[in-house]
N, C-alpha and C. Protein backbone atom coordinates (compact mmCIF):
# COMPACT_ATOMS: atom_id res chain seq x y z
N UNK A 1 -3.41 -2.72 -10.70
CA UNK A 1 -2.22 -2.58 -9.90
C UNK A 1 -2.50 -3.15 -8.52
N UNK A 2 -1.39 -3.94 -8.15
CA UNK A 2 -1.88 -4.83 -6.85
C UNK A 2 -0.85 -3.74 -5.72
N UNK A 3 -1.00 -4.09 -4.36
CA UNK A 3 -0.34 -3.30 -3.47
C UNK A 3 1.14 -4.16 -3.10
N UNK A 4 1.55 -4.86 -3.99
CA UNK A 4 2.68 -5.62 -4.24
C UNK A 4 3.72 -5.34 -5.67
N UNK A 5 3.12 -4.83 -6.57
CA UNK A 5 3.31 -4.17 -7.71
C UNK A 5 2.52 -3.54 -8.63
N UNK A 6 3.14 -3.28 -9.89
CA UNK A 6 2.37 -2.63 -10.98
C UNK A 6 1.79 -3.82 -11.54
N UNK A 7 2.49 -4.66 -12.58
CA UNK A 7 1.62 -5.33 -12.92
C UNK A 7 2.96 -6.84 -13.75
N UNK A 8 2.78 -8.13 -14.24
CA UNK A 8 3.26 -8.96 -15.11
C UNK A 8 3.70 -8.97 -16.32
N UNK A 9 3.81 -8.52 -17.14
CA UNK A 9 3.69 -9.17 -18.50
C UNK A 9 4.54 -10.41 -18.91
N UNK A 10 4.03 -11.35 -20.06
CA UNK A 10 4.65 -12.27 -20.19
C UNK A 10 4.69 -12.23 -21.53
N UNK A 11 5.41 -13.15 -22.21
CA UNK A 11 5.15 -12.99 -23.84
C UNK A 11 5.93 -14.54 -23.99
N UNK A 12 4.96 -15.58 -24.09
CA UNK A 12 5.45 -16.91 -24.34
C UNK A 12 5.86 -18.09 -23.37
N UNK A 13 5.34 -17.09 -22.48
CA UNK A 13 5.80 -18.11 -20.79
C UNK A 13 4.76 -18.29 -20.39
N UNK A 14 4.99 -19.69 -19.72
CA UNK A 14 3.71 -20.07 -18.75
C UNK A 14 3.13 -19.50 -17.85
N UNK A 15 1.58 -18.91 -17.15
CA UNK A 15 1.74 -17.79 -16.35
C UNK A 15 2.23 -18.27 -15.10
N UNK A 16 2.41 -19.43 -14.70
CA UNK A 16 2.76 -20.36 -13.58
C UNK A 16 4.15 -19.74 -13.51
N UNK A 17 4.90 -20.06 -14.33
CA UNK A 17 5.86 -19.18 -13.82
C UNK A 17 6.51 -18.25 -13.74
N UNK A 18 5.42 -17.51 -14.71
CA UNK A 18 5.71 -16.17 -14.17
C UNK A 18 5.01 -15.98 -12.80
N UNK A 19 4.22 -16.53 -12.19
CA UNK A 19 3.24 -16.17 -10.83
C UNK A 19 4.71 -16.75 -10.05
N UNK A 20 5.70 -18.12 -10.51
CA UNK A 20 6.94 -18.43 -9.64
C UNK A 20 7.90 -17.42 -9.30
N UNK A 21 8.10 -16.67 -10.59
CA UNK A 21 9.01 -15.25 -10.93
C UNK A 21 8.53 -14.36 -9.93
N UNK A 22 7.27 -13.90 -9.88
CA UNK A 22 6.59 -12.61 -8.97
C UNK A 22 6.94 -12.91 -7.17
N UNK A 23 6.79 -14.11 -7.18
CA UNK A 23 6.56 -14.75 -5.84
C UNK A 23 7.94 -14.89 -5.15
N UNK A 24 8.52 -15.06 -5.80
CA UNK A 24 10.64 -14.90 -5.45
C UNK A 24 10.32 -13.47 -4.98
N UNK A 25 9.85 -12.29 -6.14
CA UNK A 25 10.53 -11.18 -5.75
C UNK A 25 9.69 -10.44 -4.31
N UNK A 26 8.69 -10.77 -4.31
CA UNK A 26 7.21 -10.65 -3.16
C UNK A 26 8.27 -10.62 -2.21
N UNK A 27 8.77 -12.16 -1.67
CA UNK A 27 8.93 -13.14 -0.56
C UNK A 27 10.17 -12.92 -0.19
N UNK A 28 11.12 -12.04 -1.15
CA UNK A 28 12.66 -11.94 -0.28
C UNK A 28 12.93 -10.69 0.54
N UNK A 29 13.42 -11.42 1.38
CA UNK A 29 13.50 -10.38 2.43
C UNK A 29 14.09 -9.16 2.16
N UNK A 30 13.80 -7.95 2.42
CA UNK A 30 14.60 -6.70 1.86
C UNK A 30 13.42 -5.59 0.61
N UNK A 31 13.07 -6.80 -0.01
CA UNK A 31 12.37 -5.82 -1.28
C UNK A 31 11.16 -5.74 -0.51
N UNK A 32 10.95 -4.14 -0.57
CA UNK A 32 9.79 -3.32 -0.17
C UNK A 32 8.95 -3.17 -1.01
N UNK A 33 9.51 -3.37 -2.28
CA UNK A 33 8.14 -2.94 -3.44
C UNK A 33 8.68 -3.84 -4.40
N UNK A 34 7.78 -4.31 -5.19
CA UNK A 34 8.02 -4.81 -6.94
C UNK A 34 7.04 -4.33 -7.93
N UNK A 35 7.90 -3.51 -8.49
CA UNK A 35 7.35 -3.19 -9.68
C UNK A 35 6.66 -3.91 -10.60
N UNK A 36 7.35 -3.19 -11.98
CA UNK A 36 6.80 -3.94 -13.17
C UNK A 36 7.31 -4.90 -13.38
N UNK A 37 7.10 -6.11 -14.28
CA UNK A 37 7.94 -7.44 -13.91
C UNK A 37 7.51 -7.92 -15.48
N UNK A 38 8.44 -8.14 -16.35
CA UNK A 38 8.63 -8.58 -17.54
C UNK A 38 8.71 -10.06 -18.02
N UNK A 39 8.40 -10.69 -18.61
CA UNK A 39 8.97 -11.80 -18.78
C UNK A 39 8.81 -12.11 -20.17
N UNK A 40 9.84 -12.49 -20.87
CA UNK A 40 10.33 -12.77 -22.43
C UNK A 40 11.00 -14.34 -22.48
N UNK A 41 10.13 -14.68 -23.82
CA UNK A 41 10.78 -15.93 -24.01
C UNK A 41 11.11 -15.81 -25.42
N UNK A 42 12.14 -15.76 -26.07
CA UNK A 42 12.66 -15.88 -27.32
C UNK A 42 12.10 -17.16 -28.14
N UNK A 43 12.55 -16.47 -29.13
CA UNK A 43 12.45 -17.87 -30.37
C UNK A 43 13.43 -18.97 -30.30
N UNK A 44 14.71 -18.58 -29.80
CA UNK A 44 15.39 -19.58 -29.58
C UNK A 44 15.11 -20.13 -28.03
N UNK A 45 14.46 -20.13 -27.33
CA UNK A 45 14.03 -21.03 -26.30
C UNK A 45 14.55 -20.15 -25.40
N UNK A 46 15.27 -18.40 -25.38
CA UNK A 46 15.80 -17.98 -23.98
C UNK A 46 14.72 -17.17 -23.23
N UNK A 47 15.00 -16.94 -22.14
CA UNK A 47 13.82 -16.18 -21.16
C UNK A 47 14.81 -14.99 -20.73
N UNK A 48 14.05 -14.01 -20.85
CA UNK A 48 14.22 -12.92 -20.26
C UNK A 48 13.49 -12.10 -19.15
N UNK A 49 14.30 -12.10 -17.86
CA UNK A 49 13.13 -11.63 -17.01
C UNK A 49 13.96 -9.86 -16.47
N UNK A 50 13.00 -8.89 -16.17
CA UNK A 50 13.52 -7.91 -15.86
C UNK A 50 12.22 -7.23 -14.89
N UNK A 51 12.83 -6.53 -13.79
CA UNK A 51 12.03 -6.21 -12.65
C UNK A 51 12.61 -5.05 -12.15
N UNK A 52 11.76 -4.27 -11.74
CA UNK A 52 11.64 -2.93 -10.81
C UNK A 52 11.33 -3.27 -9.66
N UNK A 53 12.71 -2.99 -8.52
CA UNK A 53 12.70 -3.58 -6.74
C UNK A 53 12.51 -2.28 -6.40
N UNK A 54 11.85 -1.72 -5.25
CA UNK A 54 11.80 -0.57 -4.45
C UNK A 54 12.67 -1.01 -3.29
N UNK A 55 13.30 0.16 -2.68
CA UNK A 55 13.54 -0.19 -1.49
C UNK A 55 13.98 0.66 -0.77
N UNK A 56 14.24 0.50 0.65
CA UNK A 56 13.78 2.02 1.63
C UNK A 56 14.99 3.36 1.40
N UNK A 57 14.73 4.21 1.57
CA UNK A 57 15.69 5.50 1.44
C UNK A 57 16.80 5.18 2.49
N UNK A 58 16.61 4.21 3.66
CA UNK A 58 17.91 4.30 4.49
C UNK A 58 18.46 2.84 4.22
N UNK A 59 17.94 2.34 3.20
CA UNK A 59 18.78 0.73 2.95
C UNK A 59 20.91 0.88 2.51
N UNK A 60 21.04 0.38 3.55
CA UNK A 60 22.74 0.53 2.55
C UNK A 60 22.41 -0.13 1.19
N UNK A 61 23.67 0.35 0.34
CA UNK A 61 23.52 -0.20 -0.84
C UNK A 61 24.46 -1.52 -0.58
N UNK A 62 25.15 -2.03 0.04
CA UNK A 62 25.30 -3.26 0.07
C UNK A 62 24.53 -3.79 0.73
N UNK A 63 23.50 -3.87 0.86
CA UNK A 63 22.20 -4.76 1.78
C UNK A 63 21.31 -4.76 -0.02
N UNK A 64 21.20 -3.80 -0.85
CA UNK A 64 20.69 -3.67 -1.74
C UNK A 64 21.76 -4.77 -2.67
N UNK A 65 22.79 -4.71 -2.79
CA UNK A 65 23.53 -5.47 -3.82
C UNK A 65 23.10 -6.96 -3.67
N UNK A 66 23.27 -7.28 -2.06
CA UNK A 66 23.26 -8.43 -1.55
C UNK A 66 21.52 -8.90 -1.78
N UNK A 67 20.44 -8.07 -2.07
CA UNK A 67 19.28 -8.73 -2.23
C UNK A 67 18.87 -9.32 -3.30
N UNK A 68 19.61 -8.14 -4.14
CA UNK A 68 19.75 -8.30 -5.69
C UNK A 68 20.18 -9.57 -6.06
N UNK A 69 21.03 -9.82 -5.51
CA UNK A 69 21.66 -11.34 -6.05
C UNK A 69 20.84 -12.71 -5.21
N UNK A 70 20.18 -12.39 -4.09
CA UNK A 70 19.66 -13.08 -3.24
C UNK A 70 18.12 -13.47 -4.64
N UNK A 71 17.80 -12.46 -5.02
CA UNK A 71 16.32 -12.22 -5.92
C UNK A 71 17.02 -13.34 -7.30
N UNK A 72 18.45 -12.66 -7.86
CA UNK A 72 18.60 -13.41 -9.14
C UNK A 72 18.81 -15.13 -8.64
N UNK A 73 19.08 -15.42 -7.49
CA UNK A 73 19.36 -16.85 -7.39
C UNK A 73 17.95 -17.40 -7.01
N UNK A 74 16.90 -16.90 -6.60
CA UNK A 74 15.80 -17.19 -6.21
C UNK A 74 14.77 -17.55 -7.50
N UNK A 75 15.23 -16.70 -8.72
CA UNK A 75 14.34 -16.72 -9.76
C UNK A 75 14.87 -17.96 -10.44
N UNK A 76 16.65 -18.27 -10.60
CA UNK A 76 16.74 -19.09 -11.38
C UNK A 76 16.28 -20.55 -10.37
N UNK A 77 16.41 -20.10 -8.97
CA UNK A 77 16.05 -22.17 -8.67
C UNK A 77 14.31 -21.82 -8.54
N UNK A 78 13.49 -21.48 -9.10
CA UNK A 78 12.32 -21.71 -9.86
C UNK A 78 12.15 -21.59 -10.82
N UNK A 79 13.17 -20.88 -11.66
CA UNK A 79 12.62 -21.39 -13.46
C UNK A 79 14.25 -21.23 -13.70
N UNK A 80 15.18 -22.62 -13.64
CA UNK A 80 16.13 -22.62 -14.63
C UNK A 80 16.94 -22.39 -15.98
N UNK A 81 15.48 -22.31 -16.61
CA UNK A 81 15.27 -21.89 -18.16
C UNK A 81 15.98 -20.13 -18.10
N UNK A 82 15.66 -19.87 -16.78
CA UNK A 82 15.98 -18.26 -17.51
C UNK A 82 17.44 -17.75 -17.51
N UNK A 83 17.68 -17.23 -18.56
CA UNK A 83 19.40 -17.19 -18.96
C UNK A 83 19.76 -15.29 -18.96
N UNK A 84 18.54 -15.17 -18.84
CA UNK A 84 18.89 -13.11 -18.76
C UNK A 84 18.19 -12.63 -17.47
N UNK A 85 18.53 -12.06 -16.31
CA UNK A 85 18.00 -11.37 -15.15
C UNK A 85 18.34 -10.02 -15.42
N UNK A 86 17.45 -9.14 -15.11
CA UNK A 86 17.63 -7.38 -15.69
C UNK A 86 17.30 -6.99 -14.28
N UNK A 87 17.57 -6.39 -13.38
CA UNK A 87 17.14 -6.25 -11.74
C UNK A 87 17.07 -4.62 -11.55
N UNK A 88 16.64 -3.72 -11.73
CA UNK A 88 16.74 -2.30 -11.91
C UNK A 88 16.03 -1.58 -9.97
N UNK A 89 16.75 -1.62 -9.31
CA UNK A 89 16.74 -1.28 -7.94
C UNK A 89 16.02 0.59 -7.75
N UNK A 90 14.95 0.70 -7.53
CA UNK A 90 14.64 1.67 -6.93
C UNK A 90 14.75 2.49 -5.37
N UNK A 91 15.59 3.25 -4.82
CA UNK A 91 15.30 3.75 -3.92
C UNK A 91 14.27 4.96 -3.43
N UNK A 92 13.11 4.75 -2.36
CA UNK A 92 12.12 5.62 -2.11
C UNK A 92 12.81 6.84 -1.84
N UNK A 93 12.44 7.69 -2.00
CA UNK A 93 13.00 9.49 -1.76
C UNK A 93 11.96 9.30 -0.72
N UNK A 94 12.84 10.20 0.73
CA UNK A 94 11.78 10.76 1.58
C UNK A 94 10.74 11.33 1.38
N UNK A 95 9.59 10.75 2.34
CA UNK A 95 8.34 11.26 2.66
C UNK A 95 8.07 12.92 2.56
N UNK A 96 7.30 13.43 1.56
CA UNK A 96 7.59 15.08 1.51
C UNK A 96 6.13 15.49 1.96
N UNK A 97 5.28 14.37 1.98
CA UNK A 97 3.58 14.72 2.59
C UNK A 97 3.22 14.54 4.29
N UNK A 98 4.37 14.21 4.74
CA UNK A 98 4.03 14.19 6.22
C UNK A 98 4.37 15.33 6.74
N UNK A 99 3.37 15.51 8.06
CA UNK A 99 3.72 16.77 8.57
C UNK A 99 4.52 16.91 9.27
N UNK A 100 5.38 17.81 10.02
CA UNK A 100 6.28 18.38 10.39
C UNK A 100 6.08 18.04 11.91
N UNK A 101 6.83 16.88 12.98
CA UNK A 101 6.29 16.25 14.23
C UNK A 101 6.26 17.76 15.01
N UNK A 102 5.73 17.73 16.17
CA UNK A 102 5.34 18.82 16.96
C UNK A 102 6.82 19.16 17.61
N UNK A 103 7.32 17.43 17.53
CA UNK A 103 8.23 17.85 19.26
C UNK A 103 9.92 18.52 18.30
N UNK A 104 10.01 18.68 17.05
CA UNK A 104 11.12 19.22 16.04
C UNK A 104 10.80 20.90 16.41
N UNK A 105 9.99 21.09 16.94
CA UNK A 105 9.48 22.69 16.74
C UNK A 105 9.86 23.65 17.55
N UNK A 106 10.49 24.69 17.97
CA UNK A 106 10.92 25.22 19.21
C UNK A 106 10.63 26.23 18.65
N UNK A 107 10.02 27.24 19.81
CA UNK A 107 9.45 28.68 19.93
C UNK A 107 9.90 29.43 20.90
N UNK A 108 10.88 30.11 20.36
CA UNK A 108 10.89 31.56 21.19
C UNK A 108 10.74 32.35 21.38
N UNK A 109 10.24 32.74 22.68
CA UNK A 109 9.42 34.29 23.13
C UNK A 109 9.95 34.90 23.38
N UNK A 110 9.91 35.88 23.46
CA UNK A 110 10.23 37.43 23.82
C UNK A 110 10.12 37.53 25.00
N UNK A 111 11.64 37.87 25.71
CA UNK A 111 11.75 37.98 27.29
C UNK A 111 11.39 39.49 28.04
């Protein structure tokens, strides 16, 4: 597992472009994380690519829609061949391991 995602798989594709596929989703602005990242090539010559995007707990979801499609146009002008995009958008849930800042804290004494 790299600190960019989980991991590739390919099944019949060149790894070149699948390393083209990974590198779209790395490099666009917005995606915080990439998951797992699929890539299928059929018997009849189609490609199937499908990916897990992370992205921050305060992202609007139209900044999310808009990346999404920013990612599917990015994959097809490096591999034209591919005729199926699967884009499955993760949002991070707040931080539940950080501690509690000092200056949120108020104490009152007894007058």
């Amino acid at each position: 597992m790299s600190a960019t995602g989980e991991s590739t798989s390919t099944n019949g594709v060149d790894p070149r472009e699948a390393r083209a596929i990974r590198e779209v989703l790395v490099l666009t602005p917005g995606v915080q994380t990439v998951g797992q990242v699929l890539v299928h090539r059929g018997e009849n010559g189609t490609v199937l690519v499908t990916a897990t995007l992370g992205f921050g707990p305060s992202t609007p979801v139209s900044d999310i829609v808009a990346v999404l499609r920013e990612v599917k146009a990015g994959i097809r002008a490096a591999l034209p061949t591919v005729s199926t995009i699967v884009l499955e958008p993760e949002v991070a849930a707040p931080r539940d391991d950080m501690e509690t800042p000092t200056d949120v804290i108020v104490i009152r004494g007894a007058d």
